[in-house]
Protein backbone atom coordinates (compact mmCIF):
# COMPACT_ATOMS: atom_id res chain seq x y z
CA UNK A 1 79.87 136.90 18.70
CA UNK A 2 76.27 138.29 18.42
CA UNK A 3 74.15 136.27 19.06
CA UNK A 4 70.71 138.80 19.91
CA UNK A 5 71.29 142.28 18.38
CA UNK A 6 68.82 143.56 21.11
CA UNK A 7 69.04 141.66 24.37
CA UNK A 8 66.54 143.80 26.80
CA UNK A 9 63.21 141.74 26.70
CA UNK A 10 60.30 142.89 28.75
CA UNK A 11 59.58 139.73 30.95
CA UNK A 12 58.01 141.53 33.83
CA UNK A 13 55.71 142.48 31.11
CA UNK A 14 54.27 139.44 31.31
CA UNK A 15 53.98 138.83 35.09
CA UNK A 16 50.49 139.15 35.60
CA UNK A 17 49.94 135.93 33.08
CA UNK A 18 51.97 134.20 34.54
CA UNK A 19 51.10 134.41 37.84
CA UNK A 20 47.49 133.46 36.22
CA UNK A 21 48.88 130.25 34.50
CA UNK A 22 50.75 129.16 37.87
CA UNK A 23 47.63 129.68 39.98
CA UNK A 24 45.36 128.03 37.71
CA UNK A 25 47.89 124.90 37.65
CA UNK A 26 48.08 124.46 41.22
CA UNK A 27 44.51 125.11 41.85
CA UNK A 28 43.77 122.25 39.38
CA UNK A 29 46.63 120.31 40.58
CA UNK A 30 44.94 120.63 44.12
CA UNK A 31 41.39 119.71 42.79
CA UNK A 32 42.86 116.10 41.57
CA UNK A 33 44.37 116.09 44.53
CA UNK A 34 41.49 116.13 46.85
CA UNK A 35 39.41 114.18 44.45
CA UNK A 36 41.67 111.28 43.49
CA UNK A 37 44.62 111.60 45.64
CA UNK A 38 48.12 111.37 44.38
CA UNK A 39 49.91 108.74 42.68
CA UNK A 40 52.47 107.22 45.23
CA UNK A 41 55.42 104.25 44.30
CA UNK A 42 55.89 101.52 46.17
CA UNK A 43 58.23 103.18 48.41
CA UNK A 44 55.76 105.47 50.07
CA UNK A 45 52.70 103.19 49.70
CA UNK A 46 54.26 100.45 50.44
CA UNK A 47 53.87 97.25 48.39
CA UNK A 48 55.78 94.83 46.27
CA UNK A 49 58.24 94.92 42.84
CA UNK A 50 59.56 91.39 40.88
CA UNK A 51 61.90 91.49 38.45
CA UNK A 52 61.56 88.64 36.59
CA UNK A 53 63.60 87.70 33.08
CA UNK A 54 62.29 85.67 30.35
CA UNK A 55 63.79 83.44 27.82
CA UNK A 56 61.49 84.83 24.73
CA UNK A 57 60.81 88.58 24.43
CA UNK A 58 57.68 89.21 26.87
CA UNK A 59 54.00 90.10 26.10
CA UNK A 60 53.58 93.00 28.78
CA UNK A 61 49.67 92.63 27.86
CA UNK A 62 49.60 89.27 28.39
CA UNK A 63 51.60 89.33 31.67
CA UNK A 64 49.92 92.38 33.35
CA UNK A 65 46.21 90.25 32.25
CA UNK A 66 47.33 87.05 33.94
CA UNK A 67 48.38 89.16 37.54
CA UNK A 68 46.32 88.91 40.84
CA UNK A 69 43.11 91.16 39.83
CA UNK A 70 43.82 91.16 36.05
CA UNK A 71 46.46 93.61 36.46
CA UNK A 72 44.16 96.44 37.67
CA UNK A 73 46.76 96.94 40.91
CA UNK A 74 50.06 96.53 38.81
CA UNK A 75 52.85 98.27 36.79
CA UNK A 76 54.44 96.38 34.11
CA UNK A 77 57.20 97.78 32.13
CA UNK A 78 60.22 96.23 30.50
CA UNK A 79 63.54 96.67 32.88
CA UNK A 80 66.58 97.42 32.23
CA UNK A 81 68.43 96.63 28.52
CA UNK A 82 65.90 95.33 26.39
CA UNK A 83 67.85 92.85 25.09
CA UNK A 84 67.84 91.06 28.58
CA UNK A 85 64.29 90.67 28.37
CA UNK A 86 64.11 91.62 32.04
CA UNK A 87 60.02 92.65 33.41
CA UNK A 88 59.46 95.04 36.23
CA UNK A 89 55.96 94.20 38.12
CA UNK A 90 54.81 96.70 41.11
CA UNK A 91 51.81 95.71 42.90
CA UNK A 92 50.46 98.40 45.43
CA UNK A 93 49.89 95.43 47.81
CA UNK A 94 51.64 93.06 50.24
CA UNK A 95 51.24 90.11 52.66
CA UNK A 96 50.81 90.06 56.17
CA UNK A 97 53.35 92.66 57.63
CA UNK A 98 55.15 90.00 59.56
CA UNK A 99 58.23 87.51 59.05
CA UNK A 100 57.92 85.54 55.68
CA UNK A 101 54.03 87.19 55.07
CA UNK A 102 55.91 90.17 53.06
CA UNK A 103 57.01 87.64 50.88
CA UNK A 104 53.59 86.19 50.07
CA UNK A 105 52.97 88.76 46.89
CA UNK A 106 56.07 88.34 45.05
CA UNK A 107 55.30 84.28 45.44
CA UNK A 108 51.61 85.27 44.01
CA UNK A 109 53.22 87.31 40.82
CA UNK A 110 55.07 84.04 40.43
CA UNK A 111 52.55 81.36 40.51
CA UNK A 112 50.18 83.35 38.38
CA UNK A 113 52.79 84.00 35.92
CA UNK A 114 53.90 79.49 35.44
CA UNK A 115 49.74 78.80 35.61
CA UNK A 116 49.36 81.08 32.29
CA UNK A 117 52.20 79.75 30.93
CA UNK A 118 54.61 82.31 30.83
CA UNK A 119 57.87 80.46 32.58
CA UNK A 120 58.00 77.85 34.60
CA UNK A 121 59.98 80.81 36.47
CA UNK A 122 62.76 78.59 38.39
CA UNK A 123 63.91 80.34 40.98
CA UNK A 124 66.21 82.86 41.71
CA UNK A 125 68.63 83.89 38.32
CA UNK A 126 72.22 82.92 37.96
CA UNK A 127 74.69 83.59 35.55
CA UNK A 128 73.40 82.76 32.26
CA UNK A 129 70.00 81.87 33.87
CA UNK A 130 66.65 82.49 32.01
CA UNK A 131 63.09 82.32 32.94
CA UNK A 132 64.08 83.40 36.58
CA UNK A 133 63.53 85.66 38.87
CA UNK A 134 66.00 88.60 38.90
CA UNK A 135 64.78 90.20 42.47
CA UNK A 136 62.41 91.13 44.62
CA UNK A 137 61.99 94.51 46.42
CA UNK A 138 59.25 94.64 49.03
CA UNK A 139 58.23 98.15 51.20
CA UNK A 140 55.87 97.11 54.06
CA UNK A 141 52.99 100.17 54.86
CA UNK A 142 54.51 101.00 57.98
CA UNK A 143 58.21 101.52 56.16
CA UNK A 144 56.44 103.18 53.42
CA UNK A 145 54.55 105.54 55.51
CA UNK A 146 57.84 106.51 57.16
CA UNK A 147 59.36 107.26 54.53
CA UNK A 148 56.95 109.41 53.33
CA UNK A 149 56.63 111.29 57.04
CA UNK A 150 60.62 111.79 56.68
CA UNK A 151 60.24 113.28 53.00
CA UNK A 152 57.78 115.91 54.21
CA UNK A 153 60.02 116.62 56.90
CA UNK A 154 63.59 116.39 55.05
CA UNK A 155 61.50 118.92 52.32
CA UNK A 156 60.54 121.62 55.28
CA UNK A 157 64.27 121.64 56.67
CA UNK A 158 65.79 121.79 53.27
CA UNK A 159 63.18 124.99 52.72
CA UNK A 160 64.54 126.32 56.67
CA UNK A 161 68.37 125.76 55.88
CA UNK A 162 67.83 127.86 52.22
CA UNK A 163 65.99 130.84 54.18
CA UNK A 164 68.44 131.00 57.22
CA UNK A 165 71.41 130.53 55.03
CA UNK A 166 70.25 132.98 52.14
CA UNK A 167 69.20 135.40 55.45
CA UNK A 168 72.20 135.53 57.01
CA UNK A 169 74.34 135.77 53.79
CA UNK A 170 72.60 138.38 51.88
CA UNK A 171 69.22 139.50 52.32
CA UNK A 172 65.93 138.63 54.11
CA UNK A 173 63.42 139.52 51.09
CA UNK A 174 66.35 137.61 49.01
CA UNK A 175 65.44 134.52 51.08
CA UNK A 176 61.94 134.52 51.40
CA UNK A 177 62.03 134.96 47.60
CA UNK A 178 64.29 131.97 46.60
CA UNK A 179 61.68 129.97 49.59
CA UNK A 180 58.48 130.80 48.02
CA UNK A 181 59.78 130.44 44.45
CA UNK A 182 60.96 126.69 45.72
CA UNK A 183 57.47 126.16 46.93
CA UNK A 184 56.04 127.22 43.74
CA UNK A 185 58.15 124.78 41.81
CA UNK A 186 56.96 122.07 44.54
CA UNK A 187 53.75 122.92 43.72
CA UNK A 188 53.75 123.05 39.96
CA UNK A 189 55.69 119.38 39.91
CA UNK A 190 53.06 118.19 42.01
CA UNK A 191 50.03 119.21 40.29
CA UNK A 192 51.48 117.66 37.02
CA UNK A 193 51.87 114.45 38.44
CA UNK A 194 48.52 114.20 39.80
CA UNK A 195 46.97 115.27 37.03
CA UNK A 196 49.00 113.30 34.65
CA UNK A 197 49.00 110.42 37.10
């Protein structure tokens, strides 16, 4: 079966453009960058996520306006089945980085949330529970700055094994290709995100 009568297409044709649309991505992606930073989760910048289910179908508006700050520092967004009427909230922030201070945020997202209304949240859930809270996840900065410093590192030796292995195995130029072509993609995915946020 046939499916192109004429398979040989000139893509090296092209090249030069799009070498020209990469470099203008990154370069762009890079300006954000070094104007308004990257976008980070809580994992890297450390802070706090609740997961908190409702009885009634939640008002994400409503929720994110009644949050510490009016919901300028958080991310609210409807978790898991709908159905369940489950809310995710990330706040970029935490307590004091020290025995039960960590937990001083995802207490905050709670008290904020009964004073507008929106529970009384009773605890932790159980089967069959509603108007609970589902979990808590919480990244202090120090853990969250680790586990950024390990990324960047676990990203370099990942980019080390692929040009020693692809080296040894078939070619040098082979390897250095496959490297820079990964650190292109890098590149390109990162510039999206900042730009996108």
């Amino acid at each position: 079966m046939h499916i192109f009568t004429n398979p040989n297409f000139d893509f090296v044709r092209w090249k030069w453009h799009a070498i020209a649309i990469s470099w203008v991505i990154i370069l762009a992606g890079v300006f954000v960058i070094w104007k308004s930073g990257i976008p980070k989760g809580v994992e890297f910048s450390g802070g706090t996520i609740v997961l908190v289910k409702f009885q009634q179908v939640p008002d994400l508006d409503r929720i994110r306006t009644v949050l510490p700050g009016g919901g300028s520092n958080a991310i609210v967004q409807t978790y898991g089945d709908p159905a369940s009427n489950q809310v995710s909230i990330r706040l970029h922030t935490t307590g004091v980085e020290a025995g039960q201070g960590l937990a001083q945020t995802a207490d905050t997202v709670v008290d904020h949330l009964n004073k507008a209304g929106l529970g009384p949240i009773n605890g932790p859930c159980a089967p069959g529970k509603t108007n609970c809270v589902a979990g808590t996840r919480i990244v202090g900065p120090t853990v969250g700055a680790e586990l950024q410093r390990r990324g960047i590192l676990a990203t370099v030796f990942a980019l080390a094994g692929i040009l020693v292995y692809i080296a040894l195995r078939l070619r040098l130029s082979f390897a250095v290709g496959a490297v820079v072509a990964t650190i292109h993609d890098l590149l390109i995915t990162l510039a999206v995100l900042a730009m996108f946020r």
